[in-house]
PDB file of N, CA and C in Angstrom:
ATOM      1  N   UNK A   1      47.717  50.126  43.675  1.00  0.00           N
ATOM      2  CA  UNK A   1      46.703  50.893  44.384  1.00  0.00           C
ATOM      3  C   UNK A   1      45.355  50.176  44.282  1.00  0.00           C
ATOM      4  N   UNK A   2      44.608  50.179  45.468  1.00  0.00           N
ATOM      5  CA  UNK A   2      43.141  49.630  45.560  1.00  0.00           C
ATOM      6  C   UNK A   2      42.365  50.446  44.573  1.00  0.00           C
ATOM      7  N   UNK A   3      41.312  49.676  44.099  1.00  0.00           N
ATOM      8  CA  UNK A   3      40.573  50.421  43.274  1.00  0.00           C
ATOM      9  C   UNK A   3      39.569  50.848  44.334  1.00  0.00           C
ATOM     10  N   UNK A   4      39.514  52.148  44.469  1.00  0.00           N
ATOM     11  CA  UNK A   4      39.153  53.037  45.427  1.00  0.00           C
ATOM     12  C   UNK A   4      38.292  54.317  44.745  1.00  0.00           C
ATOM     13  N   UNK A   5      37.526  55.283  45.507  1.00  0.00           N
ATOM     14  CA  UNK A   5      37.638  56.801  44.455  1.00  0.00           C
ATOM     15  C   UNK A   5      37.727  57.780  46.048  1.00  0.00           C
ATOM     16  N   UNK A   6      38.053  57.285  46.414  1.00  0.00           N
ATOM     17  CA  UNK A   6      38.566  57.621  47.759  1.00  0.00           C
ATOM     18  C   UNK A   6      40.046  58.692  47.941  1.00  0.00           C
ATOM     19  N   UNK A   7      39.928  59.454  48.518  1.00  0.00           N
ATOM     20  CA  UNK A   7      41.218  60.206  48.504  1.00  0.00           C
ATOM     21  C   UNK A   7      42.552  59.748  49.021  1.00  0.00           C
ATOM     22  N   UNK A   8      43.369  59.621  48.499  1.00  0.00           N
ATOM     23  CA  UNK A   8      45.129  59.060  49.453  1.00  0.00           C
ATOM     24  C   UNK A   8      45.239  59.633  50.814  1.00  0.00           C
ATOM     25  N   UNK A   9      45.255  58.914  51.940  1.00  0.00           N
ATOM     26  CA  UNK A   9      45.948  59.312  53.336  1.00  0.00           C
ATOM     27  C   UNK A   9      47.314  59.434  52.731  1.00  0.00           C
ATOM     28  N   UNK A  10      48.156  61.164  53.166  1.00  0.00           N
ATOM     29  CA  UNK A  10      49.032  61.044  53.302  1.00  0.00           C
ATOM     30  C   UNK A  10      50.210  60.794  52.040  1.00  0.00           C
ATOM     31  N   UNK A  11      51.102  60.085  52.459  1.00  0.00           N
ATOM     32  CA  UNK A  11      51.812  59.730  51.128  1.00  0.00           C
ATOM     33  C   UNK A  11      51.626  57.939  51.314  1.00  0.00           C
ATOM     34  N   UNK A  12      50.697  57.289  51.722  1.00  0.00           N
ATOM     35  CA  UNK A  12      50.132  56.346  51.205  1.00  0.00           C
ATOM     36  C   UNK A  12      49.658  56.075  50.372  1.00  0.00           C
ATOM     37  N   UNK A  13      49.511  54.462  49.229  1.00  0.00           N
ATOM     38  CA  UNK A  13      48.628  53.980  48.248  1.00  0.00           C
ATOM     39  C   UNK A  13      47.415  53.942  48.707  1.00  0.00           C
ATOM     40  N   UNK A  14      46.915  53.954  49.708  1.00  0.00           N
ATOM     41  CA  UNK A  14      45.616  53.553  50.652  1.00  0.00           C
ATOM     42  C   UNK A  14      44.581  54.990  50.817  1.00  0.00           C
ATOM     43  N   UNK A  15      43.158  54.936  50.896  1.00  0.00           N
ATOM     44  CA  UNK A  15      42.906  55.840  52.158  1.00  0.00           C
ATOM     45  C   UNK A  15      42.605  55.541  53.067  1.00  0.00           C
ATOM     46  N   UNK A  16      42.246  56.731  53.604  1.00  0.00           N
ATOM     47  CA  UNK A  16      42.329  56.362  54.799  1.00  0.00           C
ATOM     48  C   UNK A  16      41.284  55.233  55.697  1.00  0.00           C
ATOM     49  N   UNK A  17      40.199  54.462  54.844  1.00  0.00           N
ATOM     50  CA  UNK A  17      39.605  52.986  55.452  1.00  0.00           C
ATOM     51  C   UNK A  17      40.398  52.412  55.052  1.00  0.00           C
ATOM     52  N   UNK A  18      40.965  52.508  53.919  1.00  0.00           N
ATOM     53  CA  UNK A  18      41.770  50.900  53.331  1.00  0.00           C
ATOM     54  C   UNK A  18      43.163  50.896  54.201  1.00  0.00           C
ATOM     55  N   UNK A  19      43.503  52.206  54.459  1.00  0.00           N
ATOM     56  CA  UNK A  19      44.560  52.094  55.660  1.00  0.00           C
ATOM     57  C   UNK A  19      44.353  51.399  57.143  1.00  0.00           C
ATOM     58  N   UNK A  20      43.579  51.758  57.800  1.00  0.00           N
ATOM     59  CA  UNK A  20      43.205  51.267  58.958  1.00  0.00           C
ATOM     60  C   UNK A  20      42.922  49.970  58.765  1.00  0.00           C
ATOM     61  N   UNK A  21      42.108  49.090  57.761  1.00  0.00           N
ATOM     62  CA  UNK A  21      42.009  48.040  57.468  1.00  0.00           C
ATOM     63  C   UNK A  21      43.448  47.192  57.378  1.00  0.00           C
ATOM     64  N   UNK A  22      44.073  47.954  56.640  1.00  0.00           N
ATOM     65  CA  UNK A  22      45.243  47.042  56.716  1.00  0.00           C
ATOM     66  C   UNK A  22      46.710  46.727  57.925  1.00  0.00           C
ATOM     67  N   UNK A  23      45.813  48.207  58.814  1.00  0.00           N
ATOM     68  CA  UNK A  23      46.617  48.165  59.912  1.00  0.00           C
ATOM     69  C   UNK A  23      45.973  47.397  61.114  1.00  0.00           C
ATOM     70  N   UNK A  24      44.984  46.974  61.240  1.00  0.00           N
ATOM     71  CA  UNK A  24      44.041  46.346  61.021  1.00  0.00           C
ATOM     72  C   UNK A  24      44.402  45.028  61.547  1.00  0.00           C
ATOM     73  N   UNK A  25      44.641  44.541  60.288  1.00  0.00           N
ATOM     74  CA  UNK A  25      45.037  43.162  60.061  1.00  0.00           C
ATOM     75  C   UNK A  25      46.611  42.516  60.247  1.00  0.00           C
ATOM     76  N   UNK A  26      47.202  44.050  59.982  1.00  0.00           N
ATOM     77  CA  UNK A  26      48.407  44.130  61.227  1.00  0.00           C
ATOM     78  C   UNK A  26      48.968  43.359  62.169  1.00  0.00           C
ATOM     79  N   UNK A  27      48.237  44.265  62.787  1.00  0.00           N
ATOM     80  CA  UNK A  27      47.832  44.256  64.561  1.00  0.00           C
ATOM     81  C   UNK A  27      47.469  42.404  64.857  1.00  0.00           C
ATOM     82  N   UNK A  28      46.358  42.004  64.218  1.00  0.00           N
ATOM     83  CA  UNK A  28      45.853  40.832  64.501  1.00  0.00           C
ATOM     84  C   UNK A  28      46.981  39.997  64.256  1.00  0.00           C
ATOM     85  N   UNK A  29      47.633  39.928  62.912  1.00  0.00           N
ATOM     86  CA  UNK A  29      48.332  39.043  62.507  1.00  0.00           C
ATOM     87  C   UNK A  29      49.647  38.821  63.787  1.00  0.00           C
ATOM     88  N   UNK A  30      49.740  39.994  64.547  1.00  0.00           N
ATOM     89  CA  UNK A  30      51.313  39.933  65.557  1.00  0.00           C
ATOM     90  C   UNK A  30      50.329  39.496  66.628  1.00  0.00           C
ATOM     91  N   UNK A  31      49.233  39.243  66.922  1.00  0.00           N
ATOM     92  CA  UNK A  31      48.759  39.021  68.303  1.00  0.00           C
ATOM     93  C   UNK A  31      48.826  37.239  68.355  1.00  0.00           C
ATOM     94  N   UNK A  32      49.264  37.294  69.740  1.00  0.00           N
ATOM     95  CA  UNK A  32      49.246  35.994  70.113  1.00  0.00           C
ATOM     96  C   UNK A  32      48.138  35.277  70.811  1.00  0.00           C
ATOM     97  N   UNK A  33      47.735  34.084  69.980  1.00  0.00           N
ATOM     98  CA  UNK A  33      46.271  33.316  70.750  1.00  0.00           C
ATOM     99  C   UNK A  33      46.876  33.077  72.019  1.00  0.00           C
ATOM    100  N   UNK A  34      45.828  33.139  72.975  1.00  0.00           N
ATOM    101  CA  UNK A  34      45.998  32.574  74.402  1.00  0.00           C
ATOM    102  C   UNK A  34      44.984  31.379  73.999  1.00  0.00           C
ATOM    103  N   UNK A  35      45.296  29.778  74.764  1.00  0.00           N
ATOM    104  CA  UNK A  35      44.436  29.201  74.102  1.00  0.00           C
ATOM    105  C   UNK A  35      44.009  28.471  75.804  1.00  0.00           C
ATOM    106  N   UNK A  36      42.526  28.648  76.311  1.00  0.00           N
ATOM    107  CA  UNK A  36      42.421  28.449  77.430  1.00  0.00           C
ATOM    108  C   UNK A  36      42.155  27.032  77.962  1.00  0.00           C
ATOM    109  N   UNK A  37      43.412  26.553  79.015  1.00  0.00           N
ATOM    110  CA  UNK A  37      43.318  25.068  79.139  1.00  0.00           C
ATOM    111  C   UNK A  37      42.059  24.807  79.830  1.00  0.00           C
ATOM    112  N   UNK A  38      41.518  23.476  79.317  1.00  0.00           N
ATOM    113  CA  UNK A  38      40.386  23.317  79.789  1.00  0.00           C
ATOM    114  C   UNK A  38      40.765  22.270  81.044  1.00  0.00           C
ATOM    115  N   UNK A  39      39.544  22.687  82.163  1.00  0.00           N
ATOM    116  CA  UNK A  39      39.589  21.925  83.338  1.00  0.00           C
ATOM    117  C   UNK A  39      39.673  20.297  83.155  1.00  0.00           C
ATOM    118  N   UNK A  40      40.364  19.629  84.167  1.00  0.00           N
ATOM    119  CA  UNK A  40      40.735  18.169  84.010  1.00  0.00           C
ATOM    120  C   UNK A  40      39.234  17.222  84.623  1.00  0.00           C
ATOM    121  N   UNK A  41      38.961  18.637  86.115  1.00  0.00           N
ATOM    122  CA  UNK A  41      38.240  18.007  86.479  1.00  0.00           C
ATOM    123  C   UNK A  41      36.537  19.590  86.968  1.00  0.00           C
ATOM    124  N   UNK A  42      35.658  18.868  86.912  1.00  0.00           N
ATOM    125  CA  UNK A  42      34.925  20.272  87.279  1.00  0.00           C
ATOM    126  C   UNK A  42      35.289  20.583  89.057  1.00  0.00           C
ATOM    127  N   UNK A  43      34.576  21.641  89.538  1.00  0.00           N
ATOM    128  CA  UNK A  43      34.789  22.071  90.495  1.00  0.00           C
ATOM    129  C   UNK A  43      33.965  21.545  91.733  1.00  0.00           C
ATOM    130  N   UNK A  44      33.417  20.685  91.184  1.00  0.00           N
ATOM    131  CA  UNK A  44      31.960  19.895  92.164  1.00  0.00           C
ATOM    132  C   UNK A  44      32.882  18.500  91.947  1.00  0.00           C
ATOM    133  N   UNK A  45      33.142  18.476  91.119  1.00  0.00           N
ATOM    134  CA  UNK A  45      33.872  17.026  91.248  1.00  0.00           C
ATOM    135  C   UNK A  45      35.274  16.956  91.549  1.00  0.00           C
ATOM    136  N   UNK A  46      36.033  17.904  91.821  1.00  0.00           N
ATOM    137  CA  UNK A  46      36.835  18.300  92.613  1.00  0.00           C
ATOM    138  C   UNK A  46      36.714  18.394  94.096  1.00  0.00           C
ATOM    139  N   UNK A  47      35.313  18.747  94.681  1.00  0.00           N
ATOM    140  CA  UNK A  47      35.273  18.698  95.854  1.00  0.00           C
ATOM    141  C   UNK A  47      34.786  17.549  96.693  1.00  0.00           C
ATOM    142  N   UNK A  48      34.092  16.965  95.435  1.00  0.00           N
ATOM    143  CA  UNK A  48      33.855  15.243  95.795  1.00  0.00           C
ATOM    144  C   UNK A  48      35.196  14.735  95.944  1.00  0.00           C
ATOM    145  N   UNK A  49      36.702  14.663  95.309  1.00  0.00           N
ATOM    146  CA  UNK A  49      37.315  14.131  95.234  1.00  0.00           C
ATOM    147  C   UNK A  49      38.645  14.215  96.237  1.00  0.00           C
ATOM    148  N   UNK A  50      38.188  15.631  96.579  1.00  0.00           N
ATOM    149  CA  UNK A  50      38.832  16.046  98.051  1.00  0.00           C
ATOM    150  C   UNK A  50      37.725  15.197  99.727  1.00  0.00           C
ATOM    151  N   UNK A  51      36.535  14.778  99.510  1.00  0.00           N
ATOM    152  CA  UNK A  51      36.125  14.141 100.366  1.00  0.00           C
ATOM    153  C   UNK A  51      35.908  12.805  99.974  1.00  0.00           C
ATOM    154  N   UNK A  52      36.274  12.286  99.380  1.00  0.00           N
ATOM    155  CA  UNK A  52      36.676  10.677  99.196  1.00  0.00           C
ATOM    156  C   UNK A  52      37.463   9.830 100.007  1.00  0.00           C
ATOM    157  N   UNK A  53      38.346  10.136 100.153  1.00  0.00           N
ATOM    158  CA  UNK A  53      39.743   9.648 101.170  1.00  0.00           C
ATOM    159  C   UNK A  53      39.335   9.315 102.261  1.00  0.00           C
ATOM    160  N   UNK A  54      39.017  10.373 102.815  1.00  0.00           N
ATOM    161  CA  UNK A  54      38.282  10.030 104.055  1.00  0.00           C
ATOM    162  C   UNK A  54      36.756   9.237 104.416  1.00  0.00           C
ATOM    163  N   UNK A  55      36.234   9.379 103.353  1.00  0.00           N
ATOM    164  CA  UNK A  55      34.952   8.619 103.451  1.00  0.00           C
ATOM    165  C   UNK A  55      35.221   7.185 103.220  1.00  0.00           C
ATOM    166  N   UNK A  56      36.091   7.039 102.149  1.00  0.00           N
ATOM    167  CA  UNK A  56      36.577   6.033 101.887  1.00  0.00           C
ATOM    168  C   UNK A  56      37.271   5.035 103.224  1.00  0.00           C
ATOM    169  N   UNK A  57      37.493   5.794 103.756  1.00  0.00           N
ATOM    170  CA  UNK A  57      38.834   5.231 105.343  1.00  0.00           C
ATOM    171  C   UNK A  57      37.761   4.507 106.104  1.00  0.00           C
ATOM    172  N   UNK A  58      36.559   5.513 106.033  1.00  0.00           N
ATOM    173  CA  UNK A  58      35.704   5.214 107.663  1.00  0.00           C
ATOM    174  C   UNK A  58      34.971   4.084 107.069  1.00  0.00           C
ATOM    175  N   UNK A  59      34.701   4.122 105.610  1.00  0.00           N
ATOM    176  CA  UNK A  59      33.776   2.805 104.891  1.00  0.00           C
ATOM    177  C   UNK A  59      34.730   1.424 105.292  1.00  0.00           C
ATOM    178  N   UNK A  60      36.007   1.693 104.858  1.00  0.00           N
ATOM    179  CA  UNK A  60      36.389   0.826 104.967  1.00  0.00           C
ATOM    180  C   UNK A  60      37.146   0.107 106.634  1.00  0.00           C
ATOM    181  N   UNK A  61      36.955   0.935 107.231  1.00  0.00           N
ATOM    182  CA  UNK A  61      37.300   0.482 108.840  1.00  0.00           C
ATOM    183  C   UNK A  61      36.160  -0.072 109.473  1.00  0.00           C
ATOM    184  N   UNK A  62      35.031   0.288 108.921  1.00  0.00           N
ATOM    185  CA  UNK A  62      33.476  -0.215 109.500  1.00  0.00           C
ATOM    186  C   UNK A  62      33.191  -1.607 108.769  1.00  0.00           C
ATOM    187  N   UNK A  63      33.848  -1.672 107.568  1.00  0.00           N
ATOM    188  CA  UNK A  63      33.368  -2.815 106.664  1.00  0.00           C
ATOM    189  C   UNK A  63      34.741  -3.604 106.457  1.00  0.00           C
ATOM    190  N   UNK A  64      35.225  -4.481 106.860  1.00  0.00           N
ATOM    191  CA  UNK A  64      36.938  -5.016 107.307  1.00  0.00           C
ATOM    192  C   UNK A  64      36.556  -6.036 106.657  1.00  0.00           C
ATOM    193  N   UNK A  65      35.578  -6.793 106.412  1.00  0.00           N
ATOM    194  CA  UNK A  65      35.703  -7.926 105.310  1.00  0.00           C
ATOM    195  C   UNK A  65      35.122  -7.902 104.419  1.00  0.00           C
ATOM    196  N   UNK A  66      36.084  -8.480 103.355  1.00  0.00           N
ATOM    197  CA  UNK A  66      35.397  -8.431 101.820  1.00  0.00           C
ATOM    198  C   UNK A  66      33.759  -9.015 101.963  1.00  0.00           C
ATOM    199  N   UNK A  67      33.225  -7.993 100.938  1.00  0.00           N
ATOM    200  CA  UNK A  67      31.584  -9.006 100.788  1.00  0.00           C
ATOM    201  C   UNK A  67      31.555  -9.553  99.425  1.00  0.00           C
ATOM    202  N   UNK A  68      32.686  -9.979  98.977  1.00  0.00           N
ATOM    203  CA  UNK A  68      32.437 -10.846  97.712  1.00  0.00           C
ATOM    204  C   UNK A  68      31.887 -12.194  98.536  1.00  0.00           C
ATOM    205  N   UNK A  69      30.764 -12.993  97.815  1.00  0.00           N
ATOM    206  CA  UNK A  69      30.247 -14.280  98.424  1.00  0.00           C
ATOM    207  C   UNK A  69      31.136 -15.278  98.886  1.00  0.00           C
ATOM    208  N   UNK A  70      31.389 -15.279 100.117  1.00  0.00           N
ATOM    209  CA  UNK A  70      32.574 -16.444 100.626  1.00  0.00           C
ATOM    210  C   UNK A  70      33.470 -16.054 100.745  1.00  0.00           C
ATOM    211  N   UNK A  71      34.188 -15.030 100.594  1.00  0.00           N
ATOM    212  CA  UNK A  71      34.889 -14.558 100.964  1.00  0.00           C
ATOM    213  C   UNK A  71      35.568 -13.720 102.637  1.00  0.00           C
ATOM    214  N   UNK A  72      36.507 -14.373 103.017  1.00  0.00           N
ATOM    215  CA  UNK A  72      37.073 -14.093 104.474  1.00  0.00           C
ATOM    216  C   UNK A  72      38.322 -13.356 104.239  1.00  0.00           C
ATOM    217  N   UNK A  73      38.747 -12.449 103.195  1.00  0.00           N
ATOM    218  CA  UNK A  73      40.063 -12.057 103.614  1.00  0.00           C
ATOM    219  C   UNK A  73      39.331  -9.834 103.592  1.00  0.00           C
ATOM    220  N   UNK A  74      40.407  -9.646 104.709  1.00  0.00           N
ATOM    221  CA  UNK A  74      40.434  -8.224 104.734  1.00  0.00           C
ATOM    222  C   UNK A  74      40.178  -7.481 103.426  1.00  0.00           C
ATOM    223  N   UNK A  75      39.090  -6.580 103.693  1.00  0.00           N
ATOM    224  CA  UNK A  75      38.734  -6.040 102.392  1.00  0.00           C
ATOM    225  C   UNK A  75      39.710  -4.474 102.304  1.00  0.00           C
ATOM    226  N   UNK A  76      40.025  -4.416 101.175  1.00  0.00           N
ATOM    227  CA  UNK A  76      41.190  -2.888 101.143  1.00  0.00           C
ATOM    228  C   UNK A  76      40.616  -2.109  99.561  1.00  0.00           C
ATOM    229  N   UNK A  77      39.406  -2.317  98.827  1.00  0.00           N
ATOM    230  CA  UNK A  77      39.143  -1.598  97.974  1.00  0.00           C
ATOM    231  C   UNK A  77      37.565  -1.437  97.846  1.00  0.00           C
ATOM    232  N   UNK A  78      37.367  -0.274  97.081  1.00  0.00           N
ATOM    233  CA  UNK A  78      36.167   0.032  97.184  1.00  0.00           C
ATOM    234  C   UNK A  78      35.857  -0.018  96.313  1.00  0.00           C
ATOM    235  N   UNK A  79      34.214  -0.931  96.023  1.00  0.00           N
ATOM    236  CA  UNK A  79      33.859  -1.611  94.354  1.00  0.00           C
ATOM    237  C   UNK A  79      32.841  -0.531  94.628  1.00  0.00           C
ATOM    238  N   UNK A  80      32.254   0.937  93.446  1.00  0.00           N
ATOM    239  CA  UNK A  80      31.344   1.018  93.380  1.00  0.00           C
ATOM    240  C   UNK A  80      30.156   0.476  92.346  1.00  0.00           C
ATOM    241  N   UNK A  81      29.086   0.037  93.108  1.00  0.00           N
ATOM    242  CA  UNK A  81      28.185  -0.842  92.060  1.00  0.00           C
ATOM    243  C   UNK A  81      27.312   0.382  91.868  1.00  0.00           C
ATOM    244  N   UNK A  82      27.238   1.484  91.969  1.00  0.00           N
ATOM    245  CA  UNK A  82      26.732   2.584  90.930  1.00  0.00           C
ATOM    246  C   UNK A  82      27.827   2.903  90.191  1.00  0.00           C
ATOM    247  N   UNK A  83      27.799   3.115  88.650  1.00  0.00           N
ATOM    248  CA  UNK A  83      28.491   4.106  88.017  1.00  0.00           C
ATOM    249  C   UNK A  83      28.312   5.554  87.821  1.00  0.00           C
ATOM    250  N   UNK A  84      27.016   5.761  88.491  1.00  0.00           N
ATOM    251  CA  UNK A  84      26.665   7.410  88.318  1.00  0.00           C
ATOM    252  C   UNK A  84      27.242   7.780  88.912  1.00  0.00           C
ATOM    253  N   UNK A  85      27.899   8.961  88.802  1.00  0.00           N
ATOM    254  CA  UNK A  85      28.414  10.346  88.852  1.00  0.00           C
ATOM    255  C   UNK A  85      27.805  10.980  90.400  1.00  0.00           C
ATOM    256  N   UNK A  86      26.342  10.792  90.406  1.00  0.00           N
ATOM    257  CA  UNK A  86      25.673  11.152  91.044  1.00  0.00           C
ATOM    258  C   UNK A  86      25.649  10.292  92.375  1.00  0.00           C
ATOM    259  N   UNK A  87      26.361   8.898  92.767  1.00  0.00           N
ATOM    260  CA  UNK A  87      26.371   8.056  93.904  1.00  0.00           C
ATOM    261  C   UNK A  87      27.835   8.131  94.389  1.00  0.00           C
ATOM    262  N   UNK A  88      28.585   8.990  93.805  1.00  0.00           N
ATOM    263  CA  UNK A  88      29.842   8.745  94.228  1.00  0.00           C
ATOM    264  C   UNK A  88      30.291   8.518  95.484  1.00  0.00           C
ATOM    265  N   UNK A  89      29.892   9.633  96.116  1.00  0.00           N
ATOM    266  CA  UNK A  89      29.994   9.136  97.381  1.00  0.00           C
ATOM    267  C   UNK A  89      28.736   9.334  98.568  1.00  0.00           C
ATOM    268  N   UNK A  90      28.130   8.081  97.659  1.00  0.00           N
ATOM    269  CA  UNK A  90      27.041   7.314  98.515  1.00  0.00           C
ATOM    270  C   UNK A  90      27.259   5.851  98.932  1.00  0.00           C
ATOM    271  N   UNK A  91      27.884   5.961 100.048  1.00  0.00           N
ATOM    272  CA  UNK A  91      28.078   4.597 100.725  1.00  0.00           C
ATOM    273  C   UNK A  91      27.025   3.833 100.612  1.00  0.00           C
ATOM    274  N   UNK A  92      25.649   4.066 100.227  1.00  0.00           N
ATOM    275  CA  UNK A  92      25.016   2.500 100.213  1.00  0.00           C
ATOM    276  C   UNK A  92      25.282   2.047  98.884  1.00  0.00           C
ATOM    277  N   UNK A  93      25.892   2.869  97.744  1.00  0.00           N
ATOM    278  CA  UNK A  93      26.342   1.916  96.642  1.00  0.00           C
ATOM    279  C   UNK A  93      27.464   1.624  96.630  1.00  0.00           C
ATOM    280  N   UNK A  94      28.196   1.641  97.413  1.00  0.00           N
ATOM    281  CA  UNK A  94      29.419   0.961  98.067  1.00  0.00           C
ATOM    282  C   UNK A  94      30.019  -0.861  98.253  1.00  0.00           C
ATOM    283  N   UNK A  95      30.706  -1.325  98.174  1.00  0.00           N
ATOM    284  CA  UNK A  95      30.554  -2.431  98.324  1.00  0.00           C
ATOM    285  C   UNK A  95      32.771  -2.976  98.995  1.00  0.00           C
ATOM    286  N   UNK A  96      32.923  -2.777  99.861  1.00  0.00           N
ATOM    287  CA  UNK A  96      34.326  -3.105 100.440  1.00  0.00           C
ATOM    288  C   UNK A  96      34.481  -5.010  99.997  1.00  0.00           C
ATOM    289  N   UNK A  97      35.807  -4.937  99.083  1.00  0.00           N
ATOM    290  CA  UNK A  97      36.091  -5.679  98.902  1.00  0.00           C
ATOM    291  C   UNK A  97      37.536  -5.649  98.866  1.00  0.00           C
ATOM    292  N   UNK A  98      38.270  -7.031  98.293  1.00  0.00           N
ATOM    293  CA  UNK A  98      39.828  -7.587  99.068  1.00  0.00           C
ATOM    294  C   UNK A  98      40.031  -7.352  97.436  1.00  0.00           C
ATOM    295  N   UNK A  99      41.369  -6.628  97.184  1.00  0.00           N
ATOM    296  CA  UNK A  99      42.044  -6.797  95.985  1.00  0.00           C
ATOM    297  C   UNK A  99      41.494  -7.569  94.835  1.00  0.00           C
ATOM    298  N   UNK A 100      41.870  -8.821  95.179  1.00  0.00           N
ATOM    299  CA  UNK A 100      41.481 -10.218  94.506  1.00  0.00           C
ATOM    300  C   UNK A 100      40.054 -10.110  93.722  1.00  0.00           C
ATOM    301  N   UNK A 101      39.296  -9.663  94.464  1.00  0.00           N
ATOM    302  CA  UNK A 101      37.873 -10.062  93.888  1.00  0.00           C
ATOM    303  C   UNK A 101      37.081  -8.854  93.601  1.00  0.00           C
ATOM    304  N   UNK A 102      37.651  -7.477  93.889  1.00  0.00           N
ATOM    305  CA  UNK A 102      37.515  -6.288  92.920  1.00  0.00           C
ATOM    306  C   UNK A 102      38.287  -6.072  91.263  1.00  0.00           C
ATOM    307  N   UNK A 103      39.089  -6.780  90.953  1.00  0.00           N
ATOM    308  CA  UNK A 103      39.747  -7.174  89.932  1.00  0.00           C
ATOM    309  C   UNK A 103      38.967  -8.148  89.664  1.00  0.00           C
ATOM    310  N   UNK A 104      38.733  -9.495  89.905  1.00  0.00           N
ATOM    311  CA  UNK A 104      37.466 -10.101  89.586  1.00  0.00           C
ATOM    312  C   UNK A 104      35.983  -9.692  88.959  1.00  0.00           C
ATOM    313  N   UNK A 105      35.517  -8.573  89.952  1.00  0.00           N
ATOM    314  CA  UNK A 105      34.390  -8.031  89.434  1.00  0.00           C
ATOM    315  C   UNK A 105      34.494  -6.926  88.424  1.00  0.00           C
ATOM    316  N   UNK A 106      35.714  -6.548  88.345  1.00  0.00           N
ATOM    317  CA  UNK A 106      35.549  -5.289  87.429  1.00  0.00           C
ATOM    318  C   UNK A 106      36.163  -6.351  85.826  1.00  0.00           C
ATOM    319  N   UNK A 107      36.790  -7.279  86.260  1.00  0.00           N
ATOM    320  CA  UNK A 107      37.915  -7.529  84.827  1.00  0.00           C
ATOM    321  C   UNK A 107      37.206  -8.303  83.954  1.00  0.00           C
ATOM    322  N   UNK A 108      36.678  -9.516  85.173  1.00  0.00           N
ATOM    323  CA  UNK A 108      35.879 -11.055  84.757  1.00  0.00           C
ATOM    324  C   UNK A 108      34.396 -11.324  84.482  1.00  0.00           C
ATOM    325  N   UNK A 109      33.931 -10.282  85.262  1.00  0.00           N
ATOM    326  CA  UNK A 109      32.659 -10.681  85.783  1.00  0.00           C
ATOM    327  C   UNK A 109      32.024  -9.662  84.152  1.00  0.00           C
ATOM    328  N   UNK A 110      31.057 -10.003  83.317  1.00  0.00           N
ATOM    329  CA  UNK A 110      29.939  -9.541  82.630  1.00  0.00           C
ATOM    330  C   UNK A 110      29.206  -8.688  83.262  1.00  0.00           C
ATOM    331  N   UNK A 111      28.934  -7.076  82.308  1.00  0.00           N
ATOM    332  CA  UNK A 111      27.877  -6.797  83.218  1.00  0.00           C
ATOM    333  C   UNK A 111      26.650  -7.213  83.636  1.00  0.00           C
ATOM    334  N   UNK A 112      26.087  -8.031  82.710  1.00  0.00           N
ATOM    335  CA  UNK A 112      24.901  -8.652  83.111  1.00  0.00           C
ATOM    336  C   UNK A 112      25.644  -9.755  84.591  1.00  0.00           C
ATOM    337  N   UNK A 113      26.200 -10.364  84.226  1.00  0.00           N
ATOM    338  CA  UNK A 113      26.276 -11.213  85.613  1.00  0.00           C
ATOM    339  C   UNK A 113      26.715 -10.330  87.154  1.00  0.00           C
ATOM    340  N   UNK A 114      27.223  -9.096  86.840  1.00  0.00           N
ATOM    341  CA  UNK A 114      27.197  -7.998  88.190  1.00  0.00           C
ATOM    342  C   UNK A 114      25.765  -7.861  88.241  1.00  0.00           C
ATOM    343  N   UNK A 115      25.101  -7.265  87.418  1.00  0.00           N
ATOM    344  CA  UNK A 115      23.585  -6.720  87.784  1.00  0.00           C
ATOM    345  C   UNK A 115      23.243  -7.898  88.496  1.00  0.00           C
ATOM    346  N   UNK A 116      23.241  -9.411  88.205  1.00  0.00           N
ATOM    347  CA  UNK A 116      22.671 -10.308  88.771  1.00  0.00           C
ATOM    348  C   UNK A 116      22.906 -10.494  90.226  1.00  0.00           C
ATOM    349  N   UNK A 117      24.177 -10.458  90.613  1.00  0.00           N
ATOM    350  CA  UNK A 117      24.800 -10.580  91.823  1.00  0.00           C
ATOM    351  C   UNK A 117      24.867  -9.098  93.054  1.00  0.00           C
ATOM    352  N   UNK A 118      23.821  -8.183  92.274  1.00  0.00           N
ATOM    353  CA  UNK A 118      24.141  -7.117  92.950  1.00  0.00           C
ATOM    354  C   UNK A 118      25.325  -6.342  92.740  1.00  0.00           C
ATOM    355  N   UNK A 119      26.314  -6.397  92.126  1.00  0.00           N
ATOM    356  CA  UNK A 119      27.203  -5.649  91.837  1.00  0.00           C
ATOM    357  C   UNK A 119      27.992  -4.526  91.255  1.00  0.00           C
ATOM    358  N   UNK A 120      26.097  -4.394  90.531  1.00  0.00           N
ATOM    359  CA  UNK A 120      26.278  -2.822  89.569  1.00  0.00           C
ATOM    360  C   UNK A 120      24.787  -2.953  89.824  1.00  0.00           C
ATOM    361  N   UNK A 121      24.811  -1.622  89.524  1.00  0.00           N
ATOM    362  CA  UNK A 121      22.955  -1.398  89.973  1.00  0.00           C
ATOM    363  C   UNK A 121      22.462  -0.755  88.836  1.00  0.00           C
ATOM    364  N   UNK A 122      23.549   0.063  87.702  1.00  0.00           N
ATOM    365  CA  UNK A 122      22.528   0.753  87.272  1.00  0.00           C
ATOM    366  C   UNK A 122      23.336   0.757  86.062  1.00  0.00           C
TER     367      UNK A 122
END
């Protein structure tokens, strides 16, 4: 028995707070956490990412050759030289380039030597 001076609920060891307390803790102990999945992506950047595709199409049908320097082959990827969040899809930080030399600029190239060449801005 709790050391109590409390009267017995009933034909319980408890009274009646130390009862509810322990029913109490009951209750909690059988409840199941829901544990809430967190978003992959936010909801603004979700809707950027639903208008990409297409922005992406018309950038790249207007801009058909790579602009890496010297370069003449069909451009099919899109280098952005902003990394903000905030230029995503701002075609003037855009830059249509050919496989080859977007792997180049992202793999090879230093960031200091992109900033130099125009290739990251920020």
């Amino acid at each position: 028995m709790l050391d109590c001076d409390n009267p017995r609920e009933g034909n319980t060891e408890h009274c009646a707070s130390h009862n509810f307390e322990k029913r109490k803790a009951e209750r909690e102990a059988k409840k199941v956490k829901v544990v809430k999945q967190v978003k992959k992506v936010s909801e603004n950047r979700a809707d950027e990412l639903t208008k990409y595709p297409k922005l992406r199409k018309q950038f790249l049908e207007f801009k058909m050759i790579c602009e890496f320097d010297g370069c003449k082959h069909k451009s099919e990827q899109v280098h952005h030289c902003s990394k903000s969040a905030l230029n995503f899809l701002n075609t003037d930080t855009w830059m249509a380039v050919c496989s080859t030399h977007h792997n180049f600029i992202e793999r090879e190239m230093s960031a200091e030597e992109r900033r130099l060449k125009g290739y990251l801005t920020d």
